[in-house]
N, C-alpha and C. Protein backbone atom coordinates (compact mmCIF):
# COMPACT_ATOMS: atom_id res chain seq x y z
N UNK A 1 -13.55 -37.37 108.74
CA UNK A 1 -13.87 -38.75 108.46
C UNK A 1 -15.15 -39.14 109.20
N UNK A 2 -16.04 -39.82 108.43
CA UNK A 2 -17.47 -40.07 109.01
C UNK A 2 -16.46 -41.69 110.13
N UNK A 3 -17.77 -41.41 111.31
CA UNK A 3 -17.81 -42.31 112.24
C UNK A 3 -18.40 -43.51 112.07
N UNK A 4 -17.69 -44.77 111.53
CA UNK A 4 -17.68 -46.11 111.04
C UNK A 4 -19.26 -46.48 111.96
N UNK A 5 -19.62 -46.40 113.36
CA UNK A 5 -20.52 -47.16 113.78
C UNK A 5 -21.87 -46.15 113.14
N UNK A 6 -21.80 -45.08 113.23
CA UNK A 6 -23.07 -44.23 112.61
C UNK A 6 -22.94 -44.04 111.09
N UNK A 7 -22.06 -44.43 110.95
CA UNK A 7 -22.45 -44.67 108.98
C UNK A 7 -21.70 -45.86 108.63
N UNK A 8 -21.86 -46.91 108.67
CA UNK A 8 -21.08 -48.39 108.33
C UNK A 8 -21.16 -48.76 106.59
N UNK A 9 -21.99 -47.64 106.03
CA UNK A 9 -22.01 -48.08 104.43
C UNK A 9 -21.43 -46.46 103.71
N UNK A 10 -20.19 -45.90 104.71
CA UNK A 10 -19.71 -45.08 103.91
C UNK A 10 -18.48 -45.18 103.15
N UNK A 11 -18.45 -46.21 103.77
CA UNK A 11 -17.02 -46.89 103.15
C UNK A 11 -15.82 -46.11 102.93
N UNK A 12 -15.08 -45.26 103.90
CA UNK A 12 -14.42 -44.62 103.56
C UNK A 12 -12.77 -45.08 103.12
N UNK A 13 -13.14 -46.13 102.87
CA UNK A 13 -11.30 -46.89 102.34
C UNK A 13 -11.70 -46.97 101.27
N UNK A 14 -12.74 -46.62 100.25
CA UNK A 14 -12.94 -46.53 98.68
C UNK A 14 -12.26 -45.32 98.52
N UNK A 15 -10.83 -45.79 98.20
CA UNK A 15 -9.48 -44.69 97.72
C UNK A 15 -10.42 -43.89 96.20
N UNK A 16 -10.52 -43.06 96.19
CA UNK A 16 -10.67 -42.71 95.01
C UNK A 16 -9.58 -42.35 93.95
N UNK A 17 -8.71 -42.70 94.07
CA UNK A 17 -7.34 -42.42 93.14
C UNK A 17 -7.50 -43.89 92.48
N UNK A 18 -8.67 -45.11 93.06
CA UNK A 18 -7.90 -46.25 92.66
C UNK A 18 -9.49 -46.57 92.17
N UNK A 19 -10.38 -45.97 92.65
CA UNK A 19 -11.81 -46.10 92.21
C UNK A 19 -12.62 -45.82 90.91
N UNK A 20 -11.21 -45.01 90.42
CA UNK A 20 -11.86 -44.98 88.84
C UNK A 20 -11.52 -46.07 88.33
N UNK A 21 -12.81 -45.98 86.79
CA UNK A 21 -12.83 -47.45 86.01
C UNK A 21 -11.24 -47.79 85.51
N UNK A 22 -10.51 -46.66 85.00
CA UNK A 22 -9.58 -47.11 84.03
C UNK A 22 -8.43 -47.53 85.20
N UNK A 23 -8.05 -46.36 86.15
CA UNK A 23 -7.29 -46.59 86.97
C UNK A 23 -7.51 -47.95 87.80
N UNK A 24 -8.66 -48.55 88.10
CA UNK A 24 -9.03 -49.41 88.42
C UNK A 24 -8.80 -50.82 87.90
N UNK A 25 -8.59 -50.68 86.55
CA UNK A 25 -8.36 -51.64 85.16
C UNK A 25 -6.21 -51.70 84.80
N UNK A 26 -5.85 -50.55 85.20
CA UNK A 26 -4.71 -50.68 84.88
C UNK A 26 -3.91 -51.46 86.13
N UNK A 27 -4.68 -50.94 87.75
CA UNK A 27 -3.96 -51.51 88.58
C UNK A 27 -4.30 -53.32 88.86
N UNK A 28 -5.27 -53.78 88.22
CA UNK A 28 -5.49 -55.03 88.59
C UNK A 28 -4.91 -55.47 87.25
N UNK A 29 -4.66 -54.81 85.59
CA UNK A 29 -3.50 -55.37 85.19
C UNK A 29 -2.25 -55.89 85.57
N UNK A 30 -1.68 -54.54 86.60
CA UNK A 30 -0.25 -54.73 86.91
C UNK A 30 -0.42 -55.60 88.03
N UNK A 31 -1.28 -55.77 88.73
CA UNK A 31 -1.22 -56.94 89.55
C UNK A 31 -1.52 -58.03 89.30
N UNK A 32 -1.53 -58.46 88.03
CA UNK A 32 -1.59 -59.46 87.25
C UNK A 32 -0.06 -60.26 87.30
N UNK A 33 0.63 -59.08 86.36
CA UNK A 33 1.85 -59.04 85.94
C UNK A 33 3.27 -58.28 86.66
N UNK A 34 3.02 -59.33 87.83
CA UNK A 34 4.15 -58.22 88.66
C UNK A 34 5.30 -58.01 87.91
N UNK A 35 5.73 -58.18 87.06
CA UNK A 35 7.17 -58.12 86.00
C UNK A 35 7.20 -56.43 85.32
N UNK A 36 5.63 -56.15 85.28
CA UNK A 36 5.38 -54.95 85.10
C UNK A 36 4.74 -55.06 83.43
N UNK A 37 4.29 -54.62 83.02
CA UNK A 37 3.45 -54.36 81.12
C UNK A 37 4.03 -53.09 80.46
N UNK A 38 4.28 -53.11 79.26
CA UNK A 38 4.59 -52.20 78.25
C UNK A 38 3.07 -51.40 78.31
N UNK A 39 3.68 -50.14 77.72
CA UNK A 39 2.44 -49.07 77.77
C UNK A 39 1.43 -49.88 76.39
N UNK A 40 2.20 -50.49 75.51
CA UNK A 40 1.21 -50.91 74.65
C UNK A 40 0.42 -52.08 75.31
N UNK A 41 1.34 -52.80 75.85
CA UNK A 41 0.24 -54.05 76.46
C UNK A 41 -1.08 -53.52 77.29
N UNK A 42 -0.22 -52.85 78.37
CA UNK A 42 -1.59 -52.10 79.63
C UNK A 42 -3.20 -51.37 78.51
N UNK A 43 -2.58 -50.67 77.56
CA UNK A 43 -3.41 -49.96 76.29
C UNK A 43 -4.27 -50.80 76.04
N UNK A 44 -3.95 -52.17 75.51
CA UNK A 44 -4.64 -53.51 75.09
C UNK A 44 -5.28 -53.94 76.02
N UNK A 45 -4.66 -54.29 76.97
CA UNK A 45 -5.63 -54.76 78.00
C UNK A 45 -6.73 -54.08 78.77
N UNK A 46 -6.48 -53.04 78.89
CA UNK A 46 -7.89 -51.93 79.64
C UNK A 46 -8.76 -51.55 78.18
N UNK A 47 -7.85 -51.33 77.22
CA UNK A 47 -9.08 -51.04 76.36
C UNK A 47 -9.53 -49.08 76.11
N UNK A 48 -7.83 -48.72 76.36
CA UNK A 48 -8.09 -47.12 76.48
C UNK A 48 -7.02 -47.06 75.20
N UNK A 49 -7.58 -45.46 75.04
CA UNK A 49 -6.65 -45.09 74.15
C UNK A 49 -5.14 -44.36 74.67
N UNK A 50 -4.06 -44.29 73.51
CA UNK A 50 -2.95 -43.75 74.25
C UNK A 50 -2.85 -42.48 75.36
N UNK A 51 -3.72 -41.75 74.82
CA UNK A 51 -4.18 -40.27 75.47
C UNK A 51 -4.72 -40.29 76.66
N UNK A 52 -5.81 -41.20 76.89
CA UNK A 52 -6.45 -41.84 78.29
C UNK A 52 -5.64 -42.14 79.21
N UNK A 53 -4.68 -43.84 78.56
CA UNK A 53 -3.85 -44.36 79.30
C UNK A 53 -2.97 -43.14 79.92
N UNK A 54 -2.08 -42.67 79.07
CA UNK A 54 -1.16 -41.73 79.37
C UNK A 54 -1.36 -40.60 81.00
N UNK A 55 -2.64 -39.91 80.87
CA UNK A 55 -2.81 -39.58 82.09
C UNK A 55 -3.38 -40.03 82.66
N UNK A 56 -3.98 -41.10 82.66
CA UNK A 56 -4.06 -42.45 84.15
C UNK A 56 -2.72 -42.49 84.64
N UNK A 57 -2.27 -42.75 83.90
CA UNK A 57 -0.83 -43.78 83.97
C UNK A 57 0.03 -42.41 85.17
N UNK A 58 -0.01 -41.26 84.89
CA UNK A 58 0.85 -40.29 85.26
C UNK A 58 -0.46 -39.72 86.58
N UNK A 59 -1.60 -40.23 86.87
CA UNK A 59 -2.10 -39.77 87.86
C UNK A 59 -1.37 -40.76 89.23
N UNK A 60 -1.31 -42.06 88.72
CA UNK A 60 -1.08 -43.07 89.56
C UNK A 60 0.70 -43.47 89.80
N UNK A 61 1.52 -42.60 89.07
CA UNK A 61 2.37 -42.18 88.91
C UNK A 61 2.93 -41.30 90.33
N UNK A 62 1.90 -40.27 89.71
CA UNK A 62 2.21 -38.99 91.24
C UNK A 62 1.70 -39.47 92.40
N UNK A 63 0.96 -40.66 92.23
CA UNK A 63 0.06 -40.82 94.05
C UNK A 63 1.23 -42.34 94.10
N UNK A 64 2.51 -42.43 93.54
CA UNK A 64 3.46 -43.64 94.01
C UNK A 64 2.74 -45.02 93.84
N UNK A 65 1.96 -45.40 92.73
CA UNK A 65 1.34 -46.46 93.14
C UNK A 65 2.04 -47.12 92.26
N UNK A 66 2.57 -46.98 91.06
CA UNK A 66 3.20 -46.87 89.97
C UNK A 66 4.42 -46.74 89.82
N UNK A 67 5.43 -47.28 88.98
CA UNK A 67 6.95 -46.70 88.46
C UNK A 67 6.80 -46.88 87.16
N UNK A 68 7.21 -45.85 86.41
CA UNK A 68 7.12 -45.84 85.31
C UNK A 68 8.51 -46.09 84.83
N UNK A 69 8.86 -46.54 83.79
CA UNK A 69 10.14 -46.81 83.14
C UNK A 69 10.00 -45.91 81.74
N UNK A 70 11.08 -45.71 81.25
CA UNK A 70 11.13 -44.97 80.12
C UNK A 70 12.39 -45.45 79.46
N UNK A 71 12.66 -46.16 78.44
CA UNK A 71 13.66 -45.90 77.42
C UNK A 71 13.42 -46.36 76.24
N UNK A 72 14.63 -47.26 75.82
CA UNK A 72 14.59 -48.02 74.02
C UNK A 72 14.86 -49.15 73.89
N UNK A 73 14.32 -50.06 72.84
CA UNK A 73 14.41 -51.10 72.55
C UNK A 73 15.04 -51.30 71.05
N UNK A 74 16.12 -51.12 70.79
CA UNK A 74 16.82 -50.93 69.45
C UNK A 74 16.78 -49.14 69.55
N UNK A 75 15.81 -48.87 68.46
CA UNK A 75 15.49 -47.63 67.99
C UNK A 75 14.33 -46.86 68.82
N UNK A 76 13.66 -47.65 69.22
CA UNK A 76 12.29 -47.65 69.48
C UNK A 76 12.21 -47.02 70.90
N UNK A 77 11.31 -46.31 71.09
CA UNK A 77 10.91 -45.90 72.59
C UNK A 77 10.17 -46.70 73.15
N UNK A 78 10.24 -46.83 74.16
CA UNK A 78 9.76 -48.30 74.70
C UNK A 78 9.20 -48.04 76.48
N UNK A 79 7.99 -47.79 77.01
CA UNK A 79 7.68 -47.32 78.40
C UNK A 79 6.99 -48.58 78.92
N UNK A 80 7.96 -48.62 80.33
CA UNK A 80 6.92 -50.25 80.65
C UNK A 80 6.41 -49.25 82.29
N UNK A 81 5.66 -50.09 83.14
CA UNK A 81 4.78 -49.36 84.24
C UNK A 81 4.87 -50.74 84.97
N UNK A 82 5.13 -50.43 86.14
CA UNK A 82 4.82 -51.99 87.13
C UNK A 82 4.07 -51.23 88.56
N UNK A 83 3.99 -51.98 89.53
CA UNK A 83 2.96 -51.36 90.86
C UNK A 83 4.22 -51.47 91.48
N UNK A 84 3.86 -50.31 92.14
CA UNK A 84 4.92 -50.40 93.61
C UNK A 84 5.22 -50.99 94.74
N UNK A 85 5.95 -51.38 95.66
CA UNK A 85 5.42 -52.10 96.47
C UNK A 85 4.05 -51.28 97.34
N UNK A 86 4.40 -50.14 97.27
CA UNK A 86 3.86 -48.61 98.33
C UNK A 86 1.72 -49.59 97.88
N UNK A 87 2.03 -49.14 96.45
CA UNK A 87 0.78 -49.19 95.24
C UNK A 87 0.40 -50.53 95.49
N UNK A 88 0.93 -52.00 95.81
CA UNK A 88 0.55 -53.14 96.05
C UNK A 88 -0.44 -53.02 96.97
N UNK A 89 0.28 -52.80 97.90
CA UNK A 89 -0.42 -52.71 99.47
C UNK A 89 -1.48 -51.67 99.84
N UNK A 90 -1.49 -50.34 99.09
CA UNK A 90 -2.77 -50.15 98.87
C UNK A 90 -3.83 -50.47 98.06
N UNK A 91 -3.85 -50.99 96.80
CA UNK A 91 -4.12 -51.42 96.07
C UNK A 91 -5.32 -53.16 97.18
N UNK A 92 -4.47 -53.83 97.56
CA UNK A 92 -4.60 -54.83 98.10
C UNK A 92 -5.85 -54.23 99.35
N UNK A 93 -5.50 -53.43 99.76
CA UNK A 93 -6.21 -52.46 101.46
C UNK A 93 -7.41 -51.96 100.41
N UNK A 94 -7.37 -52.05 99.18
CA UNK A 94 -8.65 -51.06 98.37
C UNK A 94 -9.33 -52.15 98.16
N UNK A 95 -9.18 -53.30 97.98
CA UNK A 95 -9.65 -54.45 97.35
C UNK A 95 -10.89 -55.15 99.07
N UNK A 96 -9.42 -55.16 100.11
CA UNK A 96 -10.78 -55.29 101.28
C UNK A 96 -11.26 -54.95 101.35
N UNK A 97 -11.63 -53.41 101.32
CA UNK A 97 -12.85 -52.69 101.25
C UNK A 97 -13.67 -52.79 100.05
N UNK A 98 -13.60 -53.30 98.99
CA UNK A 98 -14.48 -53.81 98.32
C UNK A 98 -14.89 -55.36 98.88
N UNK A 99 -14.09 -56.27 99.06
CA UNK A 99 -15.15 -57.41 99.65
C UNK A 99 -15.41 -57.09 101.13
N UNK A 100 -15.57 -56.01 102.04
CA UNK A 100 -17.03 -55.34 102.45
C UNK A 100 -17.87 -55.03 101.88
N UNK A 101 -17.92 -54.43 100.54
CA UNK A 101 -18.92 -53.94 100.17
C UNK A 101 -19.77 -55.03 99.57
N UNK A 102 -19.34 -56.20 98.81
CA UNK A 102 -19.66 -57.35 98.42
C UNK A 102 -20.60 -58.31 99.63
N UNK A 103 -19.64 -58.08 100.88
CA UNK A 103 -20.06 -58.96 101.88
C UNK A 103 -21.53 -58.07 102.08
N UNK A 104 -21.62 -57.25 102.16
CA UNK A 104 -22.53 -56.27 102.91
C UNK A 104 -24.23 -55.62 102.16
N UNK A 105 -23.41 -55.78 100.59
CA UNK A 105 -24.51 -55.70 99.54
C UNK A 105 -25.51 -57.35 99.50
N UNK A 106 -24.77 -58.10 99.93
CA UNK A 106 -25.58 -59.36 99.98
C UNK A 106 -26.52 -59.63 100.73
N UNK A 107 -26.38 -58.61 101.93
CA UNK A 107 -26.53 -58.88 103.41
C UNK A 107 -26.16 -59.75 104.90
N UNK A 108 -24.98 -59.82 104.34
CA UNK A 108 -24.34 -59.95 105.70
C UNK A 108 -23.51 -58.82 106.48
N UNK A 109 -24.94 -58.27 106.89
CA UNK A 109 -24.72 -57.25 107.95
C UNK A 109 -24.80 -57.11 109.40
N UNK A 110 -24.90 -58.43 109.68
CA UNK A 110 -25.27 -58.86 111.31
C UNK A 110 -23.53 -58.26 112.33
N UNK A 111 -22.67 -58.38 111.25
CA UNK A 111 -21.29 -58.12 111.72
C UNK A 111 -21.37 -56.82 112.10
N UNK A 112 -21.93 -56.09 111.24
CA UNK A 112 -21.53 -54.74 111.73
C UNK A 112 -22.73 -53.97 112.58
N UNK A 113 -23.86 -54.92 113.20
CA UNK A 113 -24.98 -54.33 113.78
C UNK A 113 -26.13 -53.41 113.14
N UNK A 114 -26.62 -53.95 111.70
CA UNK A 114 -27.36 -53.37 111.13
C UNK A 114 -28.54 -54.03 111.21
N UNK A 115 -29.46 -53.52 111.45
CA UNK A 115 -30.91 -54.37 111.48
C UNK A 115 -31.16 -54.47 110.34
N UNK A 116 -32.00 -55.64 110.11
CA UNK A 116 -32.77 -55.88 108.88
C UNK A 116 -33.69 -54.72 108.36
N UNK A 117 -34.92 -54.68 107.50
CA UNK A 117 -35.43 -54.29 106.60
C UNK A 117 -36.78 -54.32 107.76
N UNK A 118 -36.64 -55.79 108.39
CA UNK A 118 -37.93 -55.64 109.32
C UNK A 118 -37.94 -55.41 110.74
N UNK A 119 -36.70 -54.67 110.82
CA UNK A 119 -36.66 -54.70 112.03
C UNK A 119 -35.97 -55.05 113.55
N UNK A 120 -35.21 -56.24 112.49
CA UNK A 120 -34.45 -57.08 113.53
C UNK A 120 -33.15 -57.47 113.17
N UNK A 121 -32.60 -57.49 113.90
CA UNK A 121 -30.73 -57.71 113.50
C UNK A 121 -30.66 -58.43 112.02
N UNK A 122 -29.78 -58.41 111.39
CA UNK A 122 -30.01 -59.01 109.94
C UNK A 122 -28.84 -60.12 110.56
């Protein structure tokens, strides 16, 4: 792990399990909808196809961020997906480290002891 004071823009809490676009898109669905979304809804809403979704869905699955449900609705097969609590709370810990990166791309970097551009504490 790089040393936070000699590299402060490495950001190493950018989870990459949660940093991809789609995975990224499905978990701020389900944290939309803590009740949890049908595989067709989550589909609709990110804007992937079944094949995509499907192994997103089963990457974030194996890293617990995820519960997947599986059964029927009459006849019908029917898979709903909600966040975990495990998946909340990182999810949530991924999100601070993006408003660092927000705070920091703006330049408010005086917090973490970065000099300006000219020279002098920003």
């Amino acid at each position: 792990m790089t040393d936070r004071k000699q590299a402060p823009f490495a950001f190493e809490g950018l989870d990459r399990v949660l940093h991809e676009k789609a995975r990224l898109g499905i978990l701020t669905s389900l944290a939309d909808y803590r009740e949890g979304l049908s595989f067709s809804e989550l589909r609709d809403l990110c804007g992937l196809t079944d094949g995509n979704l499907s192994r997103h869905v089963q990457i974030l699955e194996e890293a617990r961020l995820i519960e997947v449900t599986k059964g029927f609705e009459g006849r019908r097969p029917h898979t709903s997906c909600k966040l975990t609590q495990a998946g909340r709370q990182r999810f949530d810990d991924y999100l601070a480290v993006l408003e660092q990166v927000l705070r920091r791309a703006r330049g408010d970097t005086a917090s973490i002891g970065v000099r300006s551009k000219k020279g002098k504490p920003a």
